[in-house]
N, C-alpha and C. Protein backbone atom coordinates (compact mmCIF):
# COMPACT_ATOMS: atom_id res chain seq x y z
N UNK A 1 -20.69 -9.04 -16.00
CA UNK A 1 -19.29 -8.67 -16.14
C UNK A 1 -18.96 -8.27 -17.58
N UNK A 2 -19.97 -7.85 -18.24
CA UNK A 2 -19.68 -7.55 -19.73
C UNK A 2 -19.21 -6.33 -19.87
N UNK A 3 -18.26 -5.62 -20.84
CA UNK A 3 -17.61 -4.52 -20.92
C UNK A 3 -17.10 -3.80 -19.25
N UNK A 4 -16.26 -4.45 -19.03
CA UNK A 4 -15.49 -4.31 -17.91
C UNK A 4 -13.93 -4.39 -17.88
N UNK A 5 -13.44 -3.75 -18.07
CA UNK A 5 -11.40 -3.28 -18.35
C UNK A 5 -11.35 -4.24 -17.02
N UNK A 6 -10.53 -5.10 -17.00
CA UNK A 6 -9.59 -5.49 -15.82
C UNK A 6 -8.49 -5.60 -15.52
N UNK A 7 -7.91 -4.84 -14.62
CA UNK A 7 -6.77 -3.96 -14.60
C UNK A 7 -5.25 -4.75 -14.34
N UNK A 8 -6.07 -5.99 -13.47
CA UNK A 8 -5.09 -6.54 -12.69
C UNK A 8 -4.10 -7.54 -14.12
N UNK A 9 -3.12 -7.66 -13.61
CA UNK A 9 -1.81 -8.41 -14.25
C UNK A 9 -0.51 -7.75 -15.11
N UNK A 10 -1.47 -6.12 -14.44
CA UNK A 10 0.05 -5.44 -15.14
C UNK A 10 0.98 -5.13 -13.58
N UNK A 11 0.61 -5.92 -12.54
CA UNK A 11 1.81 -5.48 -11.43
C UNK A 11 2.12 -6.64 -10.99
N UNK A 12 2.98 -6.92 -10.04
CA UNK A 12 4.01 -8.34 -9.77
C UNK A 12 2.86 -8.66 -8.51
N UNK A 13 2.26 -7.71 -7.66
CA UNK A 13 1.70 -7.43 -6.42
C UNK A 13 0.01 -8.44 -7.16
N UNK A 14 -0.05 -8.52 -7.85
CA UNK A 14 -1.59 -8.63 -8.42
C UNK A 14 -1.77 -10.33 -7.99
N UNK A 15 -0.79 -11.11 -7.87
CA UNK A 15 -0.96 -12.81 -7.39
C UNK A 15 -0.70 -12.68 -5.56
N UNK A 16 -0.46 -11.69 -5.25
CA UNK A 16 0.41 -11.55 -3.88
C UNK A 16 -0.91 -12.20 -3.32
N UNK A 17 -0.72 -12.70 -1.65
CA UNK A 17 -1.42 -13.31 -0.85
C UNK A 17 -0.87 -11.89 0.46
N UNK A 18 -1.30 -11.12 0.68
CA UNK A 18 -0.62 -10.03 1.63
C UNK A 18 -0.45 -10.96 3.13
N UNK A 19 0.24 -10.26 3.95
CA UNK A 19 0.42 -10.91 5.38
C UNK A 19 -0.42 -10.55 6.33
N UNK A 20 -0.36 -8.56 5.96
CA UNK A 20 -1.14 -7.62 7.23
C UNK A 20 -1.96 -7.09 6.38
N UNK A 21 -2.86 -6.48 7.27
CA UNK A 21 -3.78 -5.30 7.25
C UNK A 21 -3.71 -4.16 6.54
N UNK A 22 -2.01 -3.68 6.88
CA UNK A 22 -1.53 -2.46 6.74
C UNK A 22 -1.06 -2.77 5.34
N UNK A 23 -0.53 -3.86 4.76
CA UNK A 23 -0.34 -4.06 3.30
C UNK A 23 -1.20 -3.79 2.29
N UNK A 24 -2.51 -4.56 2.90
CA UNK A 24 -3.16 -4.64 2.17
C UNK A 24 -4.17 -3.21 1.67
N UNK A 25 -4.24 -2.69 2.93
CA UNK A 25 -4.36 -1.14 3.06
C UNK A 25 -4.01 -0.34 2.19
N UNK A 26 -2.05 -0.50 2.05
CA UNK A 26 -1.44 0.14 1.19
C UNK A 26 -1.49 -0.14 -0.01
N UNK A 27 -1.43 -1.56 -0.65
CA UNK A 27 -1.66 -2.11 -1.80
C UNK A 27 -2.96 -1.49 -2.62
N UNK A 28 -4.43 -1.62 -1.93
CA UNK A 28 -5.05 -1.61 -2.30
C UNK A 28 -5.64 0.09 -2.66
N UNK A 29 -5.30 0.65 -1.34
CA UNK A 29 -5.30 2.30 -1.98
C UNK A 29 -4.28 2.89 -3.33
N UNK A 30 -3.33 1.98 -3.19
CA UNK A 30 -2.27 2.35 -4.59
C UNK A 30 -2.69 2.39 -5.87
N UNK A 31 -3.93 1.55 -5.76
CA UNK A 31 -4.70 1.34 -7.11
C UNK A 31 -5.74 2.03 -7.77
N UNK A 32 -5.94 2.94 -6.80
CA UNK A 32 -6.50 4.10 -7.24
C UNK A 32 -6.06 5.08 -8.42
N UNK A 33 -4.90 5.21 -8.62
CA UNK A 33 -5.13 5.75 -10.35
C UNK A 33 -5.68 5.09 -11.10
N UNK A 34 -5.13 3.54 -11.39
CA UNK A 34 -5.53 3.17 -12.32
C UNK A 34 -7.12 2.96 -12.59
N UNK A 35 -7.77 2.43 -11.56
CA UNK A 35 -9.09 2.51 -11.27
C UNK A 35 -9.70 4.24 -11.70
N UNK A 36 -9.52 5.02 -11.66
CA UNK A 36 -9.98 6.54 -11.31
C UNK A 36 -9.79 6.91 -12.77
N UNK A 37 -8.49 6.50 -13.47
CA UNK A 37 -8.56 6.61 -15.03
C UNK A 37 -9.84 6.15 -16.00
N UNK A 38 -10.06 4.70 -15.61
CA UNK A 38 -11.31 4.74 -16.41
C UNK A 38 -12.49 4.92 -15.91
N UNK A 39 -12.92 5.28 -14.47
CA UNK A 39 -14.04 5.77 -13.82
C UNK A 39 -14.19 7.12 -14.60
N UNK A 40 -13.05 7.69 -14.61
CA UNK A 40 -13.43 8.90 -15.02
C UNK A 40 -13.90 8.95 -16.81
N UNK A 41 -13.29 8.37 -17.12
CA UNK A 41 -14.60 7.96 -18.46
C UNK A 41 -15.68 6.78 -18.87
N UNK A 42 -15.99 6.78 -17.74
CA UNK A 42 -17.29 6.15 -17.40
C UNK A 42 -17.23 4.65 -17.53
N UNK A 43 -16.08 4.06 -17.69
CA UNK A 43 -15.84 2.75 -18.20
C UNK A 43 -15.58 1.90 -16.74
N UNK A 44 -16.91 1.01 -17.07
CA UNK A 44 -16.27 0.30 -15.95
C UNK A 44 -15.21 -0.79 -15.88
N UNK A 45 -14.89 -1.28 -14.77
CA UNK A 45 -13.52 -1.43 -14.32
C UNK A 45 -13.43 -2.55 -13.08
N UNK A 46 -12.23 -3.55 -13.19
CA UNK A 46 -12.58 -4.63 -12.10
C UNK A 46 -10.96 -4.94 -11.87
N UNK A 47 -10.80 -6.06 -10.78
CA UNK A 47 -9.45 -6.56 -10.69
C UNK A 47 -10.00 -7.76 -9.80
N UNK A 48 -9.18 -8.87 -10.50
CA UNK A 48 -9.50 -10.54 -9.48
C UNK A 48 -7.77 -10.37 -8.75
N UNK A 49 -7.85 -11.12 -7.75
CA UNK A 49 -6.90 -11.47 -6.78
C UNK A 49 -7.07 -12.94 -6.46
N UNK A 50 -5.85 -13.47 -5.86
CA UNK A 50 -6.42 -14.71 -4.92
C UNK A 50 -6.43 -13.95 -3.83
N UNK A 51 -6.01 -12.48 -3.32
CA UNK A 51 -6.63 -12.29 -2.06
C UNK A 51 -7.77 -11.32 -1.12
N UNK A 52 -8.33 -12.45 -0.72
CA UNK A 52 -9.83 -11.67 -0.68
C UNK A 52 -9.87 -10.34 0.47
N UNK A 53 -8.61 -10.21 1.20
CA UNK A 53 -8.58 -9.64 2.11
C UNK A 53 -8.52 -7.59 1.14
N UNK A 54 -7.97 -7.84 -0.22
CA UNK A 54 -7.88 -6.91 -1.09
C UNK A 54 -9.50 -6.44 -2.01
N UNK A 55 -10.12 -7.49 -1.91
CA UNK A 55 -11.42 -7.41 -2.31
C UNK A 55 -12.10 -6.77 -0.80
N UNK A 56 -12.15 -7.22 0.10
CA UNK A 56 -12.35 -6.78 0.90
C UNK A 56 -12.24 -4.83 1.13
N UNK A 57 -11.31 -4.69 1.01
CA UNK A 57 -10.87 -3.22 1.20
C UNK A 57 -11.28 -2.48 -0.10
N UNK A 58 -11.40 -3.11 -1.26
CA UNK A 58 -11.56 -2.49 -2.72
C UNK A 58 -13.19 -2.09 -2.02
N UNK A 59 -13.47 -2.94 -1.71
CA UNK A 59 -15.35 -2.84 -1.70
C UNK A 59 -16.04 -1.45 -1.35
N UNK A 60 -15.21 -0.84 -0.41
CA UNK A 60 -15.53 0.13 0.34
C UNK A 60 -15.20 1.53 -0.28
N UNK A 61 -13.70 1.08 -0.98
CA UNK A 61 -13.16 2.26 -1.29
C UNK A 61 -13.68 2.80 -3.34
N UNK A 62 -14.26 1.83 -3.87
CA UNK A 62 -14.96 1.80 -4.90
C UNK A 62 -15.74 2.88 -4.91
N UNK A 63 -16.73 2.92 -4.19
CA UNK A 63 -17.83 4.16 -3.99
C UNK A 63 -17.28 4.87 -3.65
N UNK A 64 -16.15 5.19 -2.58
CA UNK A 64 -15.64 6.61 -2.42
C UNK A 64 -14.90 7.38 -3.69
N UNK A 65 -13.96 6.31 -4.47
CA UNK A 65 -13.92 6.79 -5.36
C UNK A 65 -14.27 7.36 -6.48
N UNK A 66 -15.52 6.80 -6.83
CA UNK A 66 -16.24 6.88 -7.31
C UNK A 66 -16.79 8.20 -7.12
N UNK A 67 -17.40 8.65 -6.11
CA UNK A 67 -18.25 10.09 -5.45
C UNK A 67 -16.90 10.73 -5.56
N UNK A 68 -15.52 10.72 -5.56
CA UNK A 68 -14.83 11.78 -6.28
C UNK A 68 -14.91 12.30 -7.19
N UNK A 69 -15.06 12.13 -8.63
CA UNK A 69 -15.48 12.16 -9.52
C UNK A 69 -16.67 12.17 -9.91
N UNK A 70 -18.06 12.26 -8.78
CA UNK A 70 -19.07 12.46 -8.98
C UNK A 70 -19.69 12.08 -9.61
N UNK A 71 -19.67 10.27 -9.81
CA UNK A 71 -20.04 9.17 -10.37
C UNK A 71 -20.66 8.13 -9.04
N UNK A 72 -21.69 7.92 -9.79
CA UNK A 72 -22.10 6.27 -8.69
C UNK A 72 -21.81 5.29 -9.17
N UNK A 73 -21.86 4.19 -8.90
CA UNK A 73 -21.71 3.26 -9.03
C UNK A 73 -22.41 2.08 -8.19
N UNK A 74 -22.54 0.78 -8.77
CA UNK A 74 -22.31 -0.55 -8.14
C UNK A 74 -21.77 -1.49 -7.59
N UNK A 75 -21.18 -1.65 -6.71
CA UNK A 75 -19.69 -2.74 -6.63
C UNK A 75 -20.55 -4.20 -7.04
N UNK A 76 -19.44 -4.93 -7.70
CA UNK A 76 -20.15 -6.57 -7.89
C UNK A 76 -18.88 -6.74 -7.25
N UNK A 77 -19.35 -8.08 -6.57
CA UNK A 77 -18.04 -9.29 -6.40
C UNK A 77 -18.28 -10.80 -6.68
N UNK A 78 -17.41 -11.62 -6.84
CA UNK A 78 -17.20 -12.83 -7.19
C UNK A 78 -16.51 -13.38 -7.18
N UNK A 79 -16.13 -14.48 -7.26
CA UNK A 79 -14.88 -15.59 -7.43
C UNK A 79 -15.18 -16.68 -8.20
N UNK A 80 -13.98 -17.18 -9.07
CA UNK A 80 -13.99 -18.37 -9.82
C UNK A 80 -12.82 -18.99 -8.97
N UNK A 81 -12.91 -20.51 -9.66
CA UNK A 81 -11.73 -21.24 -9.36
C UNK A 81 -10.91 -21.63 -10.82
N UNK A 82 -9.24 -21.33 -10.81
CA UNK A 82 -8.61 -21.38 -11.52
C UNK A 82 -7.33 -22.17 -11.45
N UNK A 83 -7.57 -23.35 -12.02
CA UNK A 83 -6.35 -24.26 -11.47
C UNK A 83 -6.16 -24.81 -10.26
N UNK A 84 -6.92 -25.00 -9.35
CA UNK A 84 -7.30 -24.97 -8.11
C UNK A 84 -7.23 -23.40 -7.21
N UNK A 85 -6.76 -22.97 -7.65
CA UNK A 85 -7.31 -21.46 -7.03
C UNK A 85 -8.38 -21.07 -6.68
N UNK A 86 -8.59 -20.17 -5.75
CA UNK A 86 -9.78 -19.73 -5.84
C UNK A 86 -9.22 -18.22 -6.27
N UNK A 87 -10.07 -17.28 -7.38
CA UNK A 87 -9.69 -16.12 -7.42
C UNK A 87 -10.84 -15.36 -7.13
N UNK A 88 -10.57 -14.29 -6.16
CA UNK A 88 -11.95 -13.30 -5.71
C UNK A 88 -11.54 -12.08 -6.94
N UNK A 89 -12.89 -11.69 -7.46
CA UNK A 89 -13.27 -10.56 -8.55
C UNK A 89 -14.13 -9.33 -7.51
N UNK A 90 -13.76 -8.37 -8.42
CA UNK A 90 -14.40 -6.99 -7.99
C UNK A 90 -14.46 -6.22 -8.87
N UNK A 91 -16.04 -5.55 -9.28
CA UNK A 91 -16.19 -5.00 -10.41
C UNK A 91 -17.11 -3.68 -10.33
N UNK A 92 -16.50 -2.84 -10.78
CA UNK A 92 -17.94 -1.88 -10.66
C UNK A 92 -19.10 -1.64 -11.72
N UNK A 93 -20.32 -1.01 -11.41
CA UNK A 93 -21.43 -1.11 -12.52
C UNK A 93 -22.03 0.62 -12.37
N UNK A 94 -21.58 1.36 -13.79
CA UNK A 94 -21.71 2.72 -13.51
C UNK A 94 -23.36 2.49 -13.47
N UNK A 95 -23.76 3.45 -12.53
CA UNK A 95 -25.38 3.54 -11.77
C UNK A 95 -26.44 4.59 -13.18
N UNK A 96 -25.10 5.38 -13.41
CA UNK A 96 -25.94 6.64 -14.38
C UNK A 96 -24.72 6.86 -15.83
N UNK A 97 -25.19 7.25 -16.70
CA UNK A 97 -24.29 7.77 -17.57
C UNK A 97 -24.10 9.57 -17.40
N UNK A 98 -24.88 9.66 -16.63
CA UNK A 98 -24.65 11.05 -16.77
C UNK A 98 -23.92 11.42 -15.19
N UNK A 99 -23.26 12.72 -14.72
CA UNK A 99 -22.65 12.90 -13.76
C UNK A 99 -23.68 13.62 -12.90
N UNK A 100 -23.13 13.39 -11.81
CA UNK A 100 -24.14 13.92 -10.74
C UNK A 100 -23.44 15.49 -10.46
N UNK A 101 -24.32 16.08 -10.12
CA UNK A 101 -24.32 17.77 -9.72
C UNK A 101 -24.04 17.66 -8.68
């Protein structure tokens, strides 16, 4: 997890526990600028939640984003416990420094 921007705690949504599917859906595609800002300069990039149902959906949509910009990548995940929390992490690990053709 070394040199990794983590994005999460600049939105109110970033402690949320979502209800549905469709939230989390929406939540989690919303985060695509900020994510896509530093993909696109090669910096990798993560966000912890307590909800894993958002790690969940990040996982998938990481690499797609990623192959927008014509970058690979790694997804990592993880969780610590914080205060009795459990918080789930999601991180990506650029694959190449250089861009793919």
């Amino acid at each position: 997890m070394e040199n990794v921007i983590w994005i999460n705690g600049s939105h109110k949504e970033d402690t949320r526990i979502f209800d549905s599917e469709f939230e989390v859906d929406e939540w989690a595609r919303a985060l695509y600028p900020d994510f896509v800002a530093y993909l696109s300069e090669q910096t990798n990039v993560g966000y912890a939640t307590p909800d894993q149902k958002v790690i969940n959906y990040l996982t998938s949509l990481f690499p797609e984003w990623a192959d927008n910009i014509n970058l690979k990548v790694d997804v990592c995940t993880g969780k610590t416990e914080i205060n009795g929390q459990i918080i789930y992490k999601i991180w990506t690990v650029i694959c190449n420094l250089e861009r793919n053709s």
